[in-house]
Structures are given as structure tokens and as C-alpha cells.
PDB file of N, CA and C in Angstrom:
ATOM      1  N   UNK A   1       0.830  -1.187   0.000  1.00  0.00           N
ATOM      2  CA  UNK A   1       0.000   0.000   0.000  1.00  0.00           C
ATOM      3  C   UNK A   1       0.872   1.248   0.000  1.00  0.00           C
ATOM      4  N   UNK A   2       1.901   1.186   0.715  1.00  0.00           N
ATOM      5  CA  UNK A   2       2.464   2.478   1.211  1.00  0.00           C
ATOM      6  C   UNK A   2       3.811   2.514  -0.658  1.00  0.00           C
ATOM      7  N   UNK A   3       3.624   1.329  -1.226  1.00  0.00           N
ATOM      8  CA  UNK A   3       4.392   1.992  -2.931  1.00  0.00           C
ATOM      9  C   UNK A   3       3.058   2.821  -3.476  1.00  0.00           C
ATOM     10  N   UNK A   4       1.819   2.414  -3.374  1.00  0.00           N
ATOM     11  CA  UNK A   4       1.301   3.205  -4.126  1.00  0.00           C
ATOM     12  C   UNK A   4       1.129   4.269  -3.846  1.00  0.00           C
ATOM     13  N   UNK A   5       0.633   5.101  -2.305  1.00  0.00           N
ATOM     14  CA  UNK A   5       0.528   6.192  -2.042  1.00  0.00           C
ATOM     15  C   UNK A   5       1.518   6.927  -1.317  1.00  0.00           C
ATOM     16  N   UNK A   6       2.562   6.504  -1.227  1.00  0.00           N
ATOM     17  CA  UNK A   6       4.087   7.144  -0.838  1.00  0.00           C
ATOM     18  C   UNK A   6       4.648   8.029  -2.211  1.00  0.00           C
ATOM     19  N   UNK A   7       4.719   8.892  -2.606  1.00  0.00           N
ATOM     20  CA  UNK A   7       5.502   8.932  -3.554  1.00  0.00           C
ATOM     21  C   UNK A   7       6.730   8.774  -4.027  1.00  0.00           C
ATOM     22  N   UNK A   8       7.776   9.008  -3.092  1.00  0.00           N
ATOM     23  CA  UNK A   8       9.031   8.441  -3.164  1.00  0.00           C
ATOM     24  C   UNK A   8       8.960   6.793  -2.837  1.00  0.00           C
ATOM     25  N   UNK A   9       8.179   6.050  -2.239  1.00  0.00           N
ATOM     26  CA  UNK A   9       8.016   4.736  -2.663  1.00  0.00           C
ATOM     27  C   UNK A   9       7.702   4.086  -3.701  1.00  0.00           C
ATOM     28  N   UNK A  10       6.923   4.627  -4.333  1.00  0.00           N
ATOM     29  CA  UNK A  10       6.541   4.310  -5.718  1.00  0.00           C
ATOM     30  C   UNK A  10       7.577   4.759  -6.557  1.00  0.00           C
ATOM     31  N   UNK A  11       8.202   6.138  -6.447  1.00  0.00           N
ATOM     32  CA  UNK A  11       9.296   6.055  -7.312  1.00  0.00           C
ATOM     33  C   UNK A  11      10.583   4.696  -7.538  1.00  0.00           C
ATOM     34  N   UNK A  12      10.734   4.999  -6.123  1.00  0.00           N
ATOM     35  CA  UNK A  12      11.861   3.739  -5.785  1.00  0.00           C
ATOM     36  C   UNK A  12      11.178   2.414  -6.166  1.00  0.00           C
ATOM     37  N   UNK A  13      10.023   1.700  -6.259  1.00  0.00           N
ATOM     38  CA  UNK A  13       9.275   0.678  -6.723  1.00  0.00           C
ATOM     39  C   UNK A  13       9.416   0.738  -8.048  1.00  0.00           C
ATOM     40  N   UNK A  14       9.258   1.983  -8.361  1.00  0.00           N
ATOM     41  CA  UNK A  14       8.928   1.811 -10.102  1.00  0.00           C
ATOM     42  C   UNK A  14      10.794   1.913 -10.731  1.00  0.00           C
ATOM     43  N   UNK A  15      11.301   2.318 -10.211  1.00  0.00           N
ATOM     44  CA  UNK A  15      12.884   2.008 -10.804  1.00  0.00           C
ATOM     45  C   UNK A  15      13.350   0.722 -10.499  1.00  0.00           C
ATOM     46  N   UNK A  16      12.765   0.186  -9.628  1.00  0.00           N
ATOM     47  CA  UNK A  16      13.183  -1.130  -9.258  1.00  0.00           C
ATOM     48  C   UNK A  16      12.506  -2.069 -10.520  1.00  0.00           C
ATOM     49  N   UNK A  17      11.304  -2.088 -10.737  1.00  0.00           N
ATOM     50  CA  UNK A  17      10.524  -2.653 -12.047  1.00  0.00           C
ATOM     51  C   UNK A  17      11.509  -2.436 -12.788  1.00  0.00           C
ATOM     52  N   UNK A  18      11.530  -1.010 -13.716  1.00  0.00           N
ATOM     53  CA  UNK A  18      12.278  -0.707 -14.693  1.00  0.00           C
ATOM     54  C   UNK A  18      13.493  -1.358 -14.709  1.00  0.00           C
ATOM     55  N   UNK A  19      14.394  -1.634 -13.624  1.00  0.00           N
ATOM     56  CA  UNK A  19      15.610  -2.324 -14.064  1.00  0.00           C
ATOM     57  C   UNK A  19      15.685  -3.432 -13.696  1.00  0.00           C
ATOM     58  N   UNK A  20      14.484  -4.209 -13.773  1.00  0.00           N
ATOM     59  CA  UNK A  20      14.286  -5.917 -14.223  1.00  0.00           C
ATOM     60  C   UNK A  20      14.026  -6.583 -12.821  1.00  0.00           C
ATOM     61  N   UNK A  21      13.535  -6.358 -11.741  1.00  0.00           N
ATOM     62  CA  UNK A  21      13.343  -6.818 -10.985  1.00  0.00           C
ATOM     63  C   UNK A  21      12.457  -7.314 -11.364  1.00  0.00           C
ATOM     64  N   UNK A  22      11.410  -8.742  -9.912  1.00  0.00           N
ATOM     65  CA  UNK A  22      10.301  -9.264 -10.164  1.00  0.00           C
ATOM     66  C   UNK A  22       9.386  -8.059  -9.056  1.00  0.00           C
ATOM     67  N   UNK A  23       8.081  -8.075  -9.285  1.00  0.00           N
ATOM     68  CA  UNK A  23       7.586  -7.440  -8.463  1.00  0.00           C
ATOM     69  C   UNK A  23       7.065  -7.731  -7.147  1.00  0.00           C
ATOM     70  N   UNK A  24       7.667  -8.679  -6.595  1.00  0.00           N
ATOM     71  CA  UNK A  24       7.501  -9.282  -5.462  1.00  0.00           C
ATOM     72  C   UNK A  24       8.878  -8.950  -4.704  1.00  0.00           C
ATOM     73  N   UNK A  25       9.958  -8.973  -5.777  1.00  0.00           N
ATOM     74  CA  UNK A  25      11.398  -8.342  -4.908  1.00  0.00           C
ATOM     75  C   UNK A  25      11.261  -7.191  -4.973  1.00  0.00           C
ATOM     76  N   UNK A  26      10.834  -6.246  -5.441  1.00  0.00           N
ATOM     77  CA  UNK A  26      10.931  -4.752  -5.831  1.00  0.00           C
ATOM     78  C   UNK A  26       9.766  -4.192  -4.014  1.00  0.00           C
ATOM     79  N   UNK A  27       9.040  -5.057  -4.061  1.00  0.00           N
ATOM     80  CA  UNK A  27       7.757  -5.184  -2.941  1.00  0.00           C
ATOM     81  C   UNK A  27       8.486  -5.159  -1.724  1.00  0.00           C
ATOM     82  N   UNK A  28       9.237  -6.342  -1.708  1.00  0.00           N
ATOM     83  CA  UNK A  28      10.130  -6.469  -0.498  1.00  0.00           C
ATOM     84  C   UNK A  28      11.008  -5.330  -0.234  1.00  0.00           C
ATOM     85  N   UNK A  29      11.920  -4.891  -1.139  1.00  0.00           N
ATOM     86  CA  UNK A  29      12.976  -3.981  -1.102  1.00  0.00           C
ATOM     87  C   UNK A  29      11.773  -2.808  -0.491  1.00  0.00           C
ATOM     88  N   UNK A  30      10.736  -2.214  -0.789  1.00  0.00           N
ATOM     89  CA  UNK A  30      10.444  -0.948  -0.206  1.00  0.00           C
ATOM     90  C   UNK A  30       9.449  -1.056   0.728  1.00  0.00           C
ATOM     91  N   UNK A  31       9.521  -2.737   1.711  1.00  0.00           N
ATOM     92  CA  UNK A  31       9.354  -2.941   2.502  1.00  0.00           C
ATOM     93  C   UNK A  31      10.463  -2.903   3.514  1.00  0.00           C
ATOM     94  N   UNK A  32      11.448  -2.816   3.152  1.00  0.00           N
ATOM     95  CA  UNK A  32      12.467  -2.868   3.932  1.00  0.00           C
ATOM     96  C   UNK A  32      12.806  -1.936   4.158  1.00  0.00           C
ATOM     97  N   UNK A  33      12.634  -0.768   3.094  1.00  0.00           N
ATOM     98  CA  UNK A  33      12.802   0.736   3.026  1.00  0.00           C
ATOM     99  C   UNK A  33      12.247   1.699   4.005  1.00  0.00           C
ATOM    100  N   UNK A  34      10.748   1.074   4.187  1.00  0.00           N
ATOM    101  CA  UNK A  34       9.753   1.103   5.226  1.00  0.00           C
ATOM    102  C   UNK A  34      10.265   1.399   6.878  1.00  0.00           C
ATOM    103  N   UNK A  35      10.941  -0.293   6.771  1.00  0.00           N
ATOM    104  CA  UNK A  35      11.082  -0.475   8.318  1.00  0.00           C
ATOM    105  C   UNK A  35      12.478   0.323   8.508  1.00  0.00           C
ATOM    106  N   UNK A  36      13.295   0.782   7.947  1.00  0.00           N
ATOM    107  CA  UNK A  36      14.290   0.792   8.430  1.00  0.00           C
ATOM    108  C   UNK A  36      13.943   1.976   8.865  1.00  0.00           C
ATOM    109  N   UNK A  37      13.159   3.098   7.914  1.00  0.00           N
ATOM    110  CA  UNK A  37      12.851   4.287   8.259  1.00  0.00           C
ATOM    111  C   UNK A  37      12.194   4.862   9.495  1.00  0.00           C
ATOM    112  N   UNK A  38      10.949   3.584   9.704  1.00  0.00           N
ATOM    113  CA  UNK A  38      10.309   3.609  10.836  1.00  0.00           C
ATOM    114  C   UNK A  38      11.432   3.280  12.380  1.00  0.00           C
ATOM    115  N   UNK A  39      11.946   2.353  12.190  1.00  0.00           N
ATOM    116  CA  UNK A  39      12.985   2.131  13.006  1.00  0.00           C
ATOM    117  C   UNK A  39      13.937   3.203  13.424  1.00  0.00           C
ATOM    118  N   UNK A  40      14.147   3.964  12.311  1.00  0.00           N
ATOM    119  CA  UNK A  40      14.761   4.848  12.896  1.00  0.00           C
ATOM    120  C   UNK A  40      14.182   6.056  13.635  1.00  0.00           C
ATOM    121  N   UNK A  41      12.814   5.791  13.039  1.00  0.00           N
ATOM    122  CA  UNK A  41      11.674   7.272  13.894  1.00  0.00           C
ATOM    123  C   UNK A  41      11.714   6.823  15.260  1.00  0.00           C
ATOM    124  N   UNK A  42      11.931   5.497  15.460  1.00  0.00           N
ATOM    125  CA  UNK A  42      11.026   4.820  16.794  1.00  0.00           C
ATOM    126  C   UNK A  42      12.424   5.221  17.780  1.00  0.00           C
ATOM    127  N   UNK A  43      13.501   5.192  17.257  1.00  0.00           N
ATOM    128  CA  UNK A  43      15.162   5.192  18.110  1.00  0.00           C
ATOM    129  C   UNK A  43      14.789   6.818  18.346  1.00  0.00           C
ATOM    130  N   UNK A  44      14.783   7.871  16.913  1.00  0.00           N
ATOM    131  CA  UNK A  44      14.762   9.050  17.720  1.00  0.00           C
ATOM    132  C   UNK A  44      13.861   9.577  18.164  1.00  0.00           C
ATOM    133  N   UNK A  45      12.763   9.125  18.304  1.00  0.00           N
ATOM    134  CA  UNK A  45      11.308   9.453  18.975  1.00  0.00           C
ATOM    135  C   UNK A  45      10.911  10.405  18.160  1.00  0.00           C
ATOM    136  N   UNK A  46      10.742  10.957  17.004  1.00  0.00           N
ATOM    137  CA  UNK A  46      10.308  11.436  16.128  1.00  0.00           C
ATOM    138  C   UNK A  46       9.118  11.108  15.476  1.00  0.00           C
ATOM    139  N   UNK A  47       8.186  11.658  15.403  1.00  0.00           N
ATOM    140  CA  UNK A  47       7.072  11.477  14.533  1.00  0.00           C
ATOM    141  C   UNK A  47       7.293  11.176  12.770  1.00  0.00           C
ATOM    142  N   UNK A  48       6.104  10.275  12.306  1.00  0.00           N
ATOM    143  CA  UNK A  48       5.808  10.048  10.938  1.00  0.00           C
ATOM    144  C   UNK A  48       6.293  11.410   9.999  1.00  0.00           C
ATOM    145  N   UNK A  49       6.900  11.653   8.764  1.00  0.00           N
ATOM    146  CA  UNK A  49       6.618  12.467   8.207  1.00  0.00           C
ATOM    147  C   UNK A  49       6.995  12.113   6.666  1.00  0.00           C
ATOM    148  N   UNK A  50       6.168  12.116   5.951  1.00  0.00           N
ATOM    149  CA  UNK A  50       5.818  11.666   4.678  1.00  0.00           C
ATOM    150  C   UNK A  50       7.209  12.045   3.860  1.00  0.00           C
ATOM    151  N   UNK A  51       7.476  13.046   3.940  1.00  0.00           N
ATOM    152  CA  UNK A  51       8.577  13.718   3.325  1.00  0.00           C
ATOM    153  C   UNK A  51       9.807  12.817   3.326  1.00  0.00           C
ATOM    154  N   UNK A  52      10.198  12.349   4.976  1.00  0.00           N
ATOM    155  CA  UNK A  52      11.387  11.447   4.906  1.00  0.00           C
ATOM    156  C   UNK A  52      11.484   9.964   3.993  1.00  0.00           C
ATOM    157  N   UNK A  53      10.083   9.259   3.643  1.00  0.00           N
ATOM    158  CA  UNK A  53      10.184   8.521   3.152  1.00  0.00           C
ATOM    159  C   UNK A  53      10.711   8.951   1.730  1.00  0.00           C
TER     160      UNK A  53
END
């Protein structure tokens, strides 16, 4: 959900397509993109903000 209405997720999704991925790895990769980001909100106690993704 968050490739389609993220926009820098979907970017990063859709370059991942474009250079031959399957879309199940491309899925994963900006799932991972996800957590790491969140992970890092959760360490500096920082709130969500669309922008950082």
C-alpha cells in the first residue's frame, strides 16, 4: 500500500521494475525501506513524516 501512495516509494518501486526486478522483490525492497525508516523514527522518537520517506 504504502508503494502506491508514498511517492518516493513508488518512485523507488517503479525504478526497481524498470531495471528488471520481479515485483515481489521490488515489494520487499520498499518494505524494507519502510522499516528501516520507521525504526529509525522509533530510536529518535520522532514522529511520521511523509517527506522522509
Amino acid at each position: 500500500v504504502a508503494s502506491r501512495f508514498n511517492p518516493r516509494l513508488k518512485r523507488f518501486y517503479d525504478s526497481l521494475r524498470a531495471s528488471g526486478k520481479t515485483g515481489k522483490v521490488a515489494l520487499v525492497a520498499c518494505m524494507r525501506k519502510l522499516l528501516i525508516i520507521l525504526n529509525a523514527l522509533v530510536r529518535s522518537g520522532q514522529r511520521w513524516n511523509a517527506e522522509v520517506a
